[in-house]
PDB file of N, CA and C in Angstrom:
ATOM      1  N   UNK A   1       9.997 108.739  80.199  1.00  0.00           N
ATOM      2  CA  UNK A   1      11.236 108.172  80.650  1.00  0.00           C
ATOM      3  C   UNK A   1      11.628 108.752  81.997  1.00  0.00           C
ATOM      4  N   UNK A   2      12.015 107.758  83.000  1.00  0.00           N
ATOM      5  CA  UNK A   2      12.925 108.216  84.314  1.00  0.00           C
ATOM      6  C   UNK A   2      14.276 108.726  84.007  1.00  0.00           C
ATOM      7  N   UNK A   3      14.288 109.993  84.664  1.00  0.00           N
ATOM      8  CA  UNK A   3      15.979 110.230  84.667  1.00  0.00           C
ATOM      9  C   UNK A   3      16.614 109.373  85.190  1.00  0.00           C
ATOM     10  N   UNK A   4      17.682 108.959  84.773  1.00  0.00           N
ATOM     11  CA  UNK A   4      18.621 107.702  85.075  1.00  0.00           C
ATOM     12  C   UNK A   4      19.420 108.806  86.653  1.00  0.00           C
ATOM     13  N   UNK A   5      20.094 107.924  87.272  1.00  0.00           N
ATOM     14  CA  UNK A   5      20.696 108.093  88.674  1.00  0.00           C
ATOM     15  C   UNK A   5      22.140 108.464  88.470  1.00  0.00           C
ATOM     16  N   UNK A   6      22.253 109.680  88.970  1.00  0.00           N
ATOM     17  CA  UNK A   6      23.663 110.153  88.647  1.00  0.00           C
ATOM     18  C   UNK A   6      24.522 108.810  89.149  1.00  0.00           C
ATOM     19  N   UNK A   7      25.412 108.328  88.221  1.00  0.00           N
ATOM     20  CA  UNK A   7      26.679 107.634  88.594  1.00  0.00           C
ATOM     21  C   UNK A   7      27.664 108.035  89.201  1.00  0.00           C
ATOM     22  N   UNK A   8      28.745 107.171  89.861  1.00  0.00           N
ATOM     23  CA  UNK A   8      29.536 107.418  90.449  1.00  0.00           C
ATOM     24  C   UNK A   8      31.031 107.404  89.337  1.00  0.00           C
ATOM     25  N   UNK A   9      32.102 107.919  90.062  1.00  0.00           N
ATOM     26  CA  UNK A   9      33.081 107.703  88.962  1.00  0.00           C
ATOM     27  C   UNK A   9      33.296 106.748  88.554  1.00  0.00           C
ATOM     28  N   UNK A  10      34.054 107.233  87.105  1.00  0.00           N
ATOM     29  CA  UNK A  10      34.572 105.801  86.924  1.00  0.00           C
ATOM     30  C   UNK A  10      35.773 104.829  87.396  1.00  0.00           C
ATOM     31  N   UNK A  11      35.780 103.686  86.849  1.00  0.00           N
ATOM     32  CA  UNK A  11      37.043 102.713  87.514  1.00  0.00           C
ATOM     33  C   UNK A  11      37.933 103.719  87.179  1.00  0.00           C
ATOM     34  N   UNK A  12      38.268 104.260  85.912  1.00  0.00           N
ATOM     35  CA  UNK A  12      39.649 104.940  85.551  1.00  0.00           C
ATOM     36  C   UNK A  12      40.155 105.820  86.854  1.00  0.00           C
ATOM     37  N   UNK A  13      38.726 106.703  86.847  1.00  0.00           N
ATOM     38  CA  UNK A  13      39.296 107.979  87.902  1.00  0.00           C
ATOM     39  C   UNK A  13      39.314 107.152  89.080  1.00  0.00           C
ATOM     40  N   UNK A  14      38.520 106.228  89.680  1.00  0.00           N
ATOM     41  CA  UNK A  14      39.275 105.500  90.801  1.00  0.00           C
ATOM     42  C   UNK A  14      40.421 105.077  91.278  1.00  0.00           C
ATOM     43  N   UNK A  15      41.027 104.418  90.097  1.00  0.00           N
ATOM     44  CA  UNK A  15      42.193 103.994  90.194  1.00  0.00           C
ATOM     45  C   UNK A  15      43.515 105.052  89.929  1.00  0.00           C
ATOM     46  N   UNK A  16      42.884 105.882  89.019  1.00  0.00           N
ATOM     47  CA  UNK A  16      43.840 107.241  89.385  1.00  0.00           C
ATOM     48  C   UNK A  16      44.253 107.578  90.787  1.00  0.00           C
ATOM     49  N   UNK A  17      42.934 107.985  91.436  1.00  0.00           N
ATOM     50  CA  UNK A  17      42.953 108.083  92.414  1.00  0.00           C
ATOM     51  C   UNK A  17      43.580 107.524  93.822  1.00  0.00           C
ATOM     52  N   UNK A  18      43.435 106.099  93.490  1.00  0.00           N
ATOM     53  CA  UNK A  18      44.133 105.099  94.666  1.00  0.00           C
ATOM     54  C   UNK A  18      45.849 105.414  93.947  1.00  0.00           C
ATOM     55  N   UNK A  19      46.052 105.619  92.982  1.00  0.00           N
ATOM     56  CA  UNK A  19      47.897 105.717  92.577  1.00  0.00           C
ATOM     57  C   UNK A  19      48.127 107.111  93.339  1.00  0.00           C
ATOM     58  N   UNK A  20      47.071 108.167  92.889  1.00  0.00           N
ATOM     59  CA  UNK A  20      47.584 109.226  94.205  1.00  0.00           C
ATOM     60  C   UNK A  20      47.747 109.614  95.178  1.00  0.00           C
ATOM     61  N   UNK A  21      46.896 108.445  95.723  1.00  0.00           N
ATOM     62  CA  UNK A  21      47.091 108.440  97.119  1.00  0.00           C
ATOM     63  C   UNK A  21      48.075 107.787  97.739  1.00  0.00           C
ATOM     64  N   UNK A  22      48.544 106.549  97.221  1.00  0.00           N
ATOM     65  CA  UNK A  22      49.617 105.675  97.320  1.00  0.00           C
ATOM     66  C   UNK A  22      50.680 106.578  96.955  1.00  0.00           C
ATOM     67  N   UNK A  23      50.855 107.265  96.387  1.00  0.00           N
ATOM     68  CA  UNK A  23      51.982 108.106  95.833  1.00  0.00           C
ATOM     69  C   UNK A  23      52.513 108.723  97.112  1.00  0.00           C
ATOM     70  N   UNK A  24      51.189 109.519  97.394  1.00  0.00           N
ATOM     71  CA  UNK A  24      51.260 110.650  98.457  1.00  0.00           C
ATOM     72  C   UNK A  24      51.873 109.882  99.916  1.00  0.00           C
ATOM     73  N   UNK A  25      51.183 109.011  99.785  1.00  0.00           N
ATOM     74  CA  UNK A  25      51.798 108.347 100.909  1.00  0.00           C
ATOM     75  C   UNK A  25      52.847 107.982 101.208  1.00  0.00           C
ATOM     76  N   UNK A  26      53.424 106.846 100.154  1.00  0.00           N
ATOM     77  CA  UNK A  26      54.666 106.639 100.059  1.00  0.00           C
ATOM     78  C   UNK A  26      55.506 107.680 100.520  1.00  0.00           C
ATOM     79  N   UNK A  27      55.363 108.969  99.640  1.00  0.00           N
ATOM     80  CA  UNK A  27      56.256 109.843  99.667  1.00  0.00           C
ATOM     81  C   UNK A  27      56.500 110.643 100.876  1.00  0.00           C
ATOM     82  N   UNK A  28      55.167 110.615 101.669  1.00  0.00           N
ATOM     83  CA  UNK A  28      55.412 111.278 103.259  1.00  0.00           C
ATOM     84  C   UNK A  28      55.805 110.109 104.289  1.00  0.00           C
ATOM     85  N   UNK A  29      55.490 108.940 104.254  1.00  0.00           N
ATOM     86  CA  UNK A  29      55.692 108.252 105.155  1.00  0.00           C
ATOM     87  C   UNK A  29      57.569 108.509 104.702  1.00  0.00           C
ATOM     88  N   UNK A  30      57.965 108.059 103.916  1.00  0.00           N
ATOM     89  CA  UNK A  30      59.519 108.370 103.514  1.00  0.00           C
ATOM     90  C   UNK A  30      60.153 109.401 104.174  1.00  0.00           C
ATOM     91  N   UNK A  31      60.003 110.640 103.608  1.00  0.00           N
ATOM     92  CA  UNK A  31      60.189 111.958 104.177  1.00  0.00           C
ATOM     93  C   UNK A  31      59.967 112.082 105.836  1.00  0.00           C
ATOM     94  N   UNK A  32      59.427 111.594 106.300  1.00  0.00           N
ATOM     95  CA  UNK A  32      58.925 111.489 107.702  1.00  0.00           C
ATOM     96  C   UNK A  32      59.932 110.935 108.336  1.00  0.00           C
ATOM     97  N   UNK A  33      59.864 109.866 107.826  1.00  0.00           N
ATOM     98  CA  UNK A  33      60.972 108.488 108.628  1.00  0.00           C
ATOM     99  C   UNK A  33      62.376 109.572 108.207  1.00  0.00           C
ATOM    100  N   UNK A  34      62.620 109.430 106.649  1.00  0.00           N
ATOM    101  CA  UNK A  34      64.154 109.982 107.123  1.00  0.00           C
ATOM    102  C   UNK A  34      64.351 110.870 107.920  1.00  0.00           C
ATOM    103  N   UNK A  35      63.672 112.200 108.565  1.00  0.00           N
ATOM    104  CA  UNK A  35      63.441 112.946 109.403  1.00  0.00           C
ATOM    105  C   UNK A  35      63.650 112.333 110.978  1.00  0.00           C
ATOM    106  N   UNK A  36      63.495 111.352 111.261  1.00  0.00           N
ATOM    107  CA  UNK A  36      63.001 110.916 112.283  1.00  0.00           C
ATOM    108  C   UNK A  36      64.064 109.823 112.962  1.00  0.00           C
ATOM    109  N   UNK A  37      64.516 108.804 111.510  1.00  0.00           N
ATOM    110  CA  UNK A  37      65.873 108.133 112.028  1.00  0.00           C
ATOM    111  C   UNK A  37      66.836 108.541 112.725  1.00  0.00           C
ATOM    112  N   UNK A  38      67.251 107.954 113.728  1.00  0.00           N
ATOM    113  CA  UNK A  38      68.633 108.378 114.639  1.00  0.00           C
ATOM    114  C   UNK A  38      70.059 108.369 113.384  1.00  0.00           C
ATOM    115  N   UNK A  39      70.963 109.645 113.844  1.00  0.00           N
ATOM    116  CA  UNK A  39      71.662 109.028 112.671  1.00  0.00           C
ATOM    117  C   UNK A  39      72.988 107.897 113.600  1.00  0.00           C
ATOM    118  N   UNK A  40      73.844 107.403 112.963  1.00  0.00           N
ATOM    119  CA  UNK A  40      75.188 106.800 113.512  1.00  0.00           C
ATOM    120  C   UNK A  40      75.766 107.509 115.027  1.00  0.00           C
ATOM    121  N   UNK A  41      75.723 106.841 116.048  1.00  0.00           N
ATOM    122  CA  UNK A  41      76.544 107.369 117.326  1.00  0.00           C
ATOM    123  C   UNK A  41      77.457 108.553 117.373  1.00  0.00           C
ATOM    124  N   UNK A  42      78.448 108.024 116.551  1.00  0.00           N
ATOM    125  CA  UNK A  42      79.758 108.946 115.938  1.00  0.00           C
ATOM    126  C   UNK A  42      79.662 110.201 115.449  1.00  0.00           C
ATOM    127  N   UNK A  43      78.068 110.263 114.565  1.00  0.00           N
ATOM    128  CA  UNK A  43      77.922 111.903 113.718  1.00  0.00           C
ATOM    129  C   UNK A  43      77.428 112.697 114.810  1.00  0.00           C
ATOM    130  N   UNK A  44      78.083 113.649 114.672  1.00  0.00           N
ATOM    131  CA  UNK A  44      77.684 114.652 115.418  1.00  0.00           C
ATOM    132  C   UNK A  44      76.525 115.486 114.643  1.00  0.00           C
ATOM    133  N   UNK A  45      75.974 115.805 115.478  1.00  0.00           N
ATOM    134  CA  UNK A  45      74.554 116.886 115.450  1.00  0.00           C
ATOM    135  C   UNK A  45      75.086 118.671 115.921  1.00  0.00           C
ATOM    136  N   UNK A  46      75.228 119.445 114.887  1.00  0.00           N
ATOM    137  CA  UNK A  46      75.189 120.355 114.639  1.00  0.00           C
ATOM    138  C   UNK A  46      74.103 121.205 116.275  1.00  0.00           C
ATOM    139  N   UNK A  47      73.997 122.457 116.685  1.00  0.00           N
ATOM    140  CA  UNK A  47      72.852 122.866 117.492  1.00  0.00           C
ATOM    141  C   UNK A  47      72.442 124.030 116.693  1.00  0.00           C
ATOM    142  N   UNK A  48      71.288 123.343 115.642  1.00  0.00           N
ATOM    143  CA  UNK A  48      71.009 124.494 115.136  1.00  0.00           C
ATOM    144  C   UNK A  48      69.431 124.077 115.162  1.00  0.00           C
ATOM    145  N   UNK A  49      68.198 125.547 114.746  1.00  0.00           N
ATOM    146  CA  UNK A  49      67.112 124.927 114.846  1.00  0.00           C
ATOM    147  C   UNK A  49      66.390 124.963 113.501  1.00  0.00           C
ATOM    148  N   UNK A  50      65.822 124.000 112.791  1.00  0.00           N
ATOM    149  CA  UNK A  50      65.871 122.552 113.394  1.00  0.00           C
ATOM    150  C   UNK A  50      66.893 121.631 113.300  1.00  0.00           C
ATOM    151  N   UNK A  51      66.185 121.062 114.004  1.00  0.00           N
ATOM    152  CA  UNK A  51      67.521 119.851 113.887  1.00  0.00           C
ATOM    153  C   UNK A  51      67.790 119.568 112.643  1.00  0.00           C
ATOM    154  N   UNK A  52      68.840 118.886 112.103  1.00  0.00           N
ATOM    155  CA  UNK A  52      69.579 118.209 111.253  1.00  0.00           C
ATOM    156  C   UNK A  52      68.565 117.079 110.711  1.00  0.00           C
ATOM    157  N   UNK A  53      68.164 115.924 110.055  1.00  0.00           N
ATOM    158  CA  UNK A  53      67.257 114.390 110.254  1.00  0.00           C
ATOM    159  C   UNK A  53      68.458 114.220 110.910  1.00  0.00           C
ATOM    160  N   UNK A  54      67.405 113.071 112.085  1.00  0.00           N
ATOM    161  CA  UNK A  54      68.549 112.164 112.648  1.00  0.00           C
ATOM    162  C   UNK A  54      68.697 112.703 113.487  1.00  0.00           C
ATOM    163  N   UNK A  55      68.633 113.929 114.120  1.00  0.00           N
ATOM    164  CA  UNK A  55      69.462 114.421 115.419  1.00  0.00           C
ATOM    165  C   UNK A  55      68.679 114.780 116.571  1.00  0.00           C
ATOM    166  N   UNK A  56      67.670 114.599 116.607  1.00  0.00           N
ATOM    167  CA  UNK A  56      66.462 114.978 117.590  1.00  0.00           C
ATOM    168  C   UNK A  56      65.637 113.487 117.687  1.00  0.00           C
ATOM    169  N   UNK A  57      65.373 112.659 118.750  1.00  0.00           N
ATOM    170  CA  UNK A  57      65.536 111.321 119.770  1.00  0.00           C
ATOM    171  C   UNK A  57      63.469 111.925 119.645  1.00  0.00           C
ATOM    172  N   UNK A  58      63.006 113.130 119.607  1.00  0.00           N
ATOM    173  CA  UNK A  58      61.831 112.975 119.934  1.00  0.00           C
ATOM    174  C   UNK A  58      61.133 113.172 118.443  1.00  0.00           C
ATOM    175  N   UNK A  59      61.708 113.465 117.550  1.00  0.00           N
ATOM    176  CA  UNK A  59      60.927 112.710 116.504  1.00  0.00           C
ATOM    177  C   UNK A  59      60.398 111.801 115.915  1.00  0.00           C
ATOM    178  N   UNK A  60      60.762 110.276 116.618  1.00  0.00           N
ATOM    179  CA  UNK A  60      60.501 109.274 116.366  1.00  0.00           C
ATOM    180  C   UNK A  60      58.812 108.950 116.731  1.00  0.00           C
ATOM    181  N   UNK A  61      58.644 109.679 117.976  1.00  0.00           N
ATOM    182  CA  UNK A  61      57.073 109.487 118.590  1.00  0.00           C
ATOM    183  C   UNK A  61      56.632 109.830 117.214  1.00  0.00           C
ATOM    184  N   UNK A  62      56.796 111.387 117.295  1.00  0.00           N
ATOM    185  CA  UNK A  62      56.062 112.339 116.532  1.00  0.00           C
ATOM    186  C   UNK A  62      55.843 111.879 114.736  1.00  0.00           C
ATOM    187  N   UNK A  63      56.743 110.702 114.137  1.00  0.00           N
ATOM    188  CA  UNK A  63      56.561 110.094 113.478  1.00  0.00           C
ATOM    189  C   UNK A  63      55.776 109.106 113.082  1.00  0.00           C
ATOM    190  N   UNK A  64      55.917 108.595 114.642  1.00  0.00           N
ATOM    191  CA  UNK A  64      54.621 107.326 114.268  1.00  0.00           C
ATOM    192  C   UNK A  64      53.800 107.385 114.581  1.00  0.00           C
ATOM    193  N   UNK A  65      53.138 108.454 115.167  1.00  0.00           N
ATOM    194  CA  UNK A  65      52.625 109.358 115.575  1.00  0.00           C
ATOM    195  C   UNK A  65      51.518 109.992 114.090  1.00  0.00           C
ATOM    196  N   UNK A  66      52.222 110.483 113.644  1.00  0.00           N
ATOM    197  CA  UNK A  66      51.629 111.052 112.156  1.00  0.00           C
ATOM    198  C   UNK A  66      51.484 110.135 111.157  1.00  0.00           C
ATOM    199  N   UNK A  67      52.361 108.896 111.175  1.00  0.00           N
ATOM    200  CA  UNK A  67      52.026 107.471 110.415  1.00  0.00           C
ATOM    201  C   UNK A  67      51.128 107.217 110.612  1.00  0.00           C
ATOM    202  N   UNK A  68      50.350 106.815 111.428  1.00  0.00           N
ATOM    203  CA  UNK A  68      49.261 106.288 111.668  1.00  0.00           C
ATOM    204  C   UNK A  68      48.116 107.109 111.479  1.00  0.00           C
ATOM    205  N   UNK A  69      48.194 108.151 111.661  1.00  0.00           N
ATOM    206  CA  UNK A  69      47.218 109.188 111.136  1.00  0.00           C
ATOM    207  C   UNK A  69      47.320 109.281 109.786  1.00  0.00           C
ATOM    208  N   UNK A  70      48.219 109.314 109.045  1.00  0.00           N
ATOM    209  CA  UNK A  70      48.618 109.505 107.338  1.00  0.00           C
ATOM    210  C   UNK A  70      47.794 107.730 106.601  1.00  0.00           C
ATOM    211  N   UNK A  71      48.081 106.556 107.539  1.00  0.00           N
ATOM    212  CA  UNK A  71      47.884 105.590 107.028  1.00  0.00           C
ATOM    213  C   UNK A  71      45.922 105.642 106.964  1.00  0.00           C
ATOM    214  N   UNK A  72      45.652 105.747 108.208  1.00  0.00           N
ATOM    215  CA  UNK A  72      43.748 106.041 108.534  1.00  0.00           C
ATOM    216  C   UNK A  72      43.819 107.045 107.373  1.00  0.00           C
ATOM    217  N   UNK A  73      43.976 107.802 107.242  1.00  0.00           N
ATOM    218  CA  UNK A  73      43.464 108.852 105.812  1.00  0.00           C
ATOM    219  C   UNK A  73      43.450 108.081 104.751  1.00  0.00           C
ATOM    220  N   UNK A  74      44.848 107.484 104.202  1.00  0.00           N
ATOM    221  CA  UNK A  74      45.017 106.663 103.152  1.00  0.00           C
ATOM    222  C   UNK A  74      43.784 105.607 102.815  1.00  0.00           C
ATOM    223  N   UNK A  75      43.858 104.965 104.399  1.00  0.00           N
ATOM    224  CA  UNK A  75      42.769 103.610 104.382  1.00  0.00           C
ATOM    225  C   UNK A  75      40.937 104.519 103.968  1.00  0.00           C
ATOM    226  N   UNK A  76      40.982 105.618 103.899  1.00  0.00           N
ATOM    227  CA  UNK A  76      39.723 106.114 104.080  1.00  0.00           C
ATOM    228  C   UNK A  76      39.460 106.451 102.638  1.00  0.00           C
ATOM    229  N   UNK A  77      40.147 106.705 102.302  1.00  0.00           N
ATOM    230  CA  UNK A  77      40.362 107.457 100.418  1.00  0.00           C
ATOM    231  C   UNK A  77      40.340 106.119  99.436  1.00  0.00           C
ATOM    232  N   UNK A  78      40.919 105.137 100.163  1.00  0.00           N
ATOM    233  CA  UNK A  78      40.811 104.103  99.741  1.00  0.00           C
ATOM    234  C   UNK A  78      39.335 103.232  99.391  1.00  0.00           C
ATOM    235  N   UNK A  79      38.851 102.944 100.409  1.00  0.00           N
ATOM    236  CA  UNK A  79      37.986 102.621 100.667  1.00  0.00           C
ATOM    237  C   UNK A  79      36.543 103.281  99.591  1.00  0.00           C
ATOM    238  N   UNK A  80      36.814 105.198  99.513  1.00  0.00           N
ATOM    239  CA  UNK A  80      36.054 105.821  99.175  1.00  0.00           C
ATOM    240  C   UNK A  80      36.051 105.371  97.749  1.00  0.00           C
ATOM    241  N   UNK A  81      37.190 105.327  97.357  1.00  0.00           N
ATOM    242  CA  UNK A  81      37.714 105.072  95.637  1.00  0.00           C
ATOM    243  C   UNK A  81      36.900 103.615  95.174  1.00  0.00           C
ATOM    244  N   UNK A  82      37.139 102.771  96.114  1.00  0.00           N
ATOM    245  CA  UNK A  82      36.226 100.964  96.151  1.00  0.00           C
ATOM    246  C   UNK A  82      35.201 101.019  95.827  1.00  0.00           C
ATOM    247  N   UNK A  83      34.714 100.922  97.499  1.00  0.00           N
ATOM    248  CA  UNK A  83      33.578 100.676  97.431  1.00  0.00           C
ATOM    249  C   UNK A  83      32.254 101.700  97.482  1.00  0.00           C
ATOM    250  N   UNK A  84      32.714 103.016  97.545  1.00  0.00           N
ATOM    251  CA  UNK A  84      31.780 104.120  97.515  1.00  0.00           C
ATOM    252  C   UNK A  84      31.386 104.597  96.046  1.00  0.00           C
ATOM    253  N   UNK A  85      30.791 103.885  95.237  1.00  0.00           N
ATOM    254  CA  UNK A  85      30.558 104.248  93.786  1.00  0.00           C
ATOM    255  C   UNK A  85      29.429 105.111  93.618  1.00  0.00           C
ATOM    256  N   UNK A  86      28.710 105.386  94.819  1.00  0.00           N
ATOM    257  CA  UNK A  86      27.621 106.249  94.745  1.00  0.00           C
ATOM    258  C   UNK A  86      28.164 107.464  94.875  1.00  0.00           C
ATOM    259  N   UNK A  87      29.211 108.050  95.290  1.00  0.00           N
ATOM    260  CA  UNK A  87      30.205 109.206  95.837  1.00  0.00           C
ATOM    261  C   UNK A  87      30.701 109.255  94.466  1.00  0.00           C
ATOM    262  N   UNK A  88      30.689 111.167  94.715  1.00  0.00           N
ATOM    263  CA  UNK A  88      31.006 111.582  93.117  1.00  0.00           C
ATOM    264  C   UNK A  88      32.687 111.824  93.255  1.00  0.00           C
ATOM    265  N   UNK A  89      32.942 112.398  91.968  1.00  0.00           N
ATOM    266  CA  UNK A  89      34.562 112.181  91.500  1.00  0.00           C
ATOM    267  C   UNK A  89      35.400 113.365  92.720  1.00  0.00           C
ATOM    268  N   UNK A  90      34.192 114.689  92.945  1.00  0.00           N
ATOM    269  CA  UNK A  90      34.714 115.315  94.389  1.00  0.00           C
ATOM    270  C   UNK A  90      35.138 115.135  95.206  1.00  0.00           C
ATOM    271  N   UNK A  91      34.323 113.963  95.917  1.00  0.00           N
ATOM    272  CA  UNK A  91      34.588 113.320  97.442  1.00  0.00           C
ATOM    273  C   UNK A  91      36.312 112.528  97.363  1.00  0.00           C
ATOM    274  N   UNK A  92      36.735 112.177  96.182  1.00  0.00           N
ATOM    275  CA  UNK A  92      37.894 111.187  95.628  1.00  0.00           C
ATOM    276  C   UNK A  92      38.982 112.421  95.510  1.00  0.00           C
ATOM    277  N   UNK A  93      38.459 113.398  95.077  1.00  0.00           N
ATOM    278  CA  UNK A  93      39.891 114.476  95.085  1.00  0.00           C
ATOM    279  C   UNK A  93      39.793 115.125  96.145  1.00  0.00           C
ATOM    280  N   UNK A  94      38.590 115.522  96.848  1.00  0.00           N
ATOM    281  CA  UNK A  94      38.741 115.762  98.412  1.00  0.00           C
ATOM    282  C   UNK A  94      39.517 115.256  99.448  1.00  0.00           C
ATOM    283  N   UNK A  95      39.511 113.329  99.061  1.00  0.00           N
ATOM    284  CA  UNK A  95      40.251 113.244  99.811  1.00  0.00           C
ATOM    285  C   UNK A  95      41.815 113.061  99.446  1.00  0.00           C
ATOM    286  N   UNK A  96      42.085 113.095  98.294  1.00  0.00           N
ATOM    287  CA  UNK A  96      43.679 113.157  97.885  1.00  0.00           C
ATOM    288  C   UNK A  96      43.898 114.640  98.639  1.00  0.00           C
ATOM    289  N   UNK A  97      43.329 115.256  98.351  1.00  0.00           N
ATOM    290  CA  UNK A  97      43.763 116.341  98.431  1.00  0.00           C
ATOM    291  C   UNK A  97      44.411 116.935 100.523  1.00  0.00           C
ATOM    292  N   UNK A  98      43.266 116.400 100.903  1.00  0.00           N
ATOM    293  CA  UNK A  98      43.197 116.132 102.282  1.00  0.00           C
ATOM    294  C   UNK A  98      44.303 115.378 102.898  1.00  0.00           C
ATOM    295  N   UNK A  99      44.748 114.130 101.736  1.00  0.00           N
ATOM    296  CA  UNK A  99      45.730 113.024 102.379  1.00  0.00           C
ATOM    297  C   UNK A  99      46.959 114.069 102.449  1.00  0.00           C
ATOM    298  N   UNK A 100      47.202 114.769 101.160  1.00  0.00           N
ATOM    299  CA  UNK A 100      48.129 115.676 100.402  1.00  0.00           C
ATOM    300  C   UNK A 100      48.155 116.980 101.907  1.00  0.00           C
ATOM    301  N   UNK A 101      47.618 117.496 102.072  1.00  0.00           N
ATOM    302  CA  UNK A 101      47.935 118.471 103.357  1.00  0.00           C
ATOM    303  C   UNK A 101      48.318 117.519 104.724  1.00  0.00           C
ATOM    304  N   UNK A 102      47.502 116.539 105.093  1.00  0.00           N
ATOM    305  CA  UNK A 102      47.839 115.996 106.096  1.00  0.00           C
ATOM    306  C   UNK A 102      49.361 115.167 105.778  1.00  0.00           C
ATOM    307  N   UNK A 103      49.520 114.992 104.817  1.00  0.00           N
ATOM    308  CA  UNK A 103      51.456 114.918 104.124  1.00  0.00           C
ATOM    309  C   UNK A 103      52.539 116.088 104.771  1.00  0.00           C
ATOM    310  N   UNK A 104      51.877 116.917 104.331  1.00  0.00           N
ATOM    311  CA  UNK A 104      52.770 118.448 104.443  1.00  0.00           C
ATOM    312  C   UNK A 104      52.715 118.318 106.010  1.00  0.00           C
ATOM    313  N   UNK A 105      51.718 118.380 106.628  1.00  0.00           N
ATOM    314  CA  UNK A 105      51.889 118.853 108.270  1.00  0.00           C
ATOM    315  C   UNK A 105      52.265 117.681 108.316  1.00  0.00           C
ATOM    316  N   UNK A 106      52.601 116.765 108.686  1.00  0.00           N
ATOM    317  CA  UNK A 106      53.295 115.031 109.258  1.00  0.00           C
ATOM    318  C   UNK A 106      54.940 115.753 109.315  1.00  0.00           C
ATOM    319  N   UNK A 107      54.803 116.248 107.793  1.00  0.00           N
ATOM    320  CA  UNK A 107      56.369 116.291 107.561  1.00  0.00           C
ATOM    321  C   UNK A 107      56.941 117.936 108.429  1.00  0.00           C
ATOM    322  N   UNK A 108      55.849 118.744 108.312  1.00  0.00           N
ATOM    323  CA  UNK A 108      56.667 120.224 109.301  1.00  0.00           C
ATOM    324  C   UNK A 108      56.411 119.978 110.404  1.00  0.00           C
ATOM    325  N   UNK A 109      55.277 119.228 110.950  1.00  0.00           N
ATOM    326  CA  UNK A 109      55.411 118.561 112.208  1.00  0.00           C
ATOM    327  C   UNK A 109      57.098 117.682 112.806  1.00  0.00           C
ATOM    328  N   UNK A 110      56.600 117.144 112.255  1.00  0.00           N
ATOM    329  CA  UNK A 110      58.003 116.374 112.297  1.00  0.00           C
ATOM    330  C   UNK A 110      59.487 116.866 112.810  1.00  0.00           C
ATOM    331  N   UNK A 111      59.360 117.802 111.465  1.00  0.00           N
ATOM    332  CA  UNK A 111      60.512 118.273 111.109  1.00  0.00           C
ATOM    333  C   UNK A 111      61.072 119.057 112.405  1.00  0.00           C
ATOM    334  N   UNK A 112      59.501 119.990 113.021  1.00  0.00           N
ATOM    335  CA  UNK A 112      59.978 120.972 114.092  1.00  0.00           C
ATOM    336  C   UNK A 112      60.087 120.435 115.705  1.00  0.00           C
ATOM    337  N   UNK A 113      59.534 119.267 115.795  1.00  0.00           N
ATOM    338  CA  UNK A 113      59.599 118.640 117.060  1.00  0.00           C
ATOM    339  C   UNK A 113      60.929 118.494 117.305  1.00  0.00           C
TER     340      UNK A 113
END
């Protein structure tokens, strides 16, 4: 008998996978933006460091800025979870995990610009 060919994960852990990443995402693109929105004319901005959300005009780059970098990760983990079935269950938490730090810096990025 031939040894059979290591498989790739399964649908389950795939689709685990794509909910954690979607999760992750959601949750930084959110965090980001509220960070980043201008607030109302009228509120005043405190001068403290960091800013307040809302009170610093150059976070907005630095937002979409890291969106688009957060979204290419997403689209990549994605992709891996699809159509990469030859890629073991590692490469799938590698990249949550990866999306998951590049989350954290978007958002202290952000936060400190």
């Amino acid at each position: 008998m031939e040894p059979s060919a290591p498989t790739g994960p399964s649908r389950t852990a795939a689709a685990w996978v794509v909910v954690a990443a979607s999760l992750i995402l959601l949750w930084s693109l959110v965090a980001t933006w509220l960070l980043a929105i201008p607030v109302a004319a009228q509120a005043a901005c405190p001068a403290i460091y960091p800013a307040p959300p809302g009170c610093s005009p150059a976070r907005v780059p630095a937002a979409a800025l890291w969106s688009a970098i957060l979204i290419a990760a997403y689209s990549t983990v994605i992709i891996l979870a699809v159509k990469a079935r030859h890629r073991g269950l590692g490469a799938l938490i590698g990249g949550v995990v990866l999306l998951a730090a590049l989350a954290f810096a978007a958002h202290r990025v952000t936060l400190y610009v």
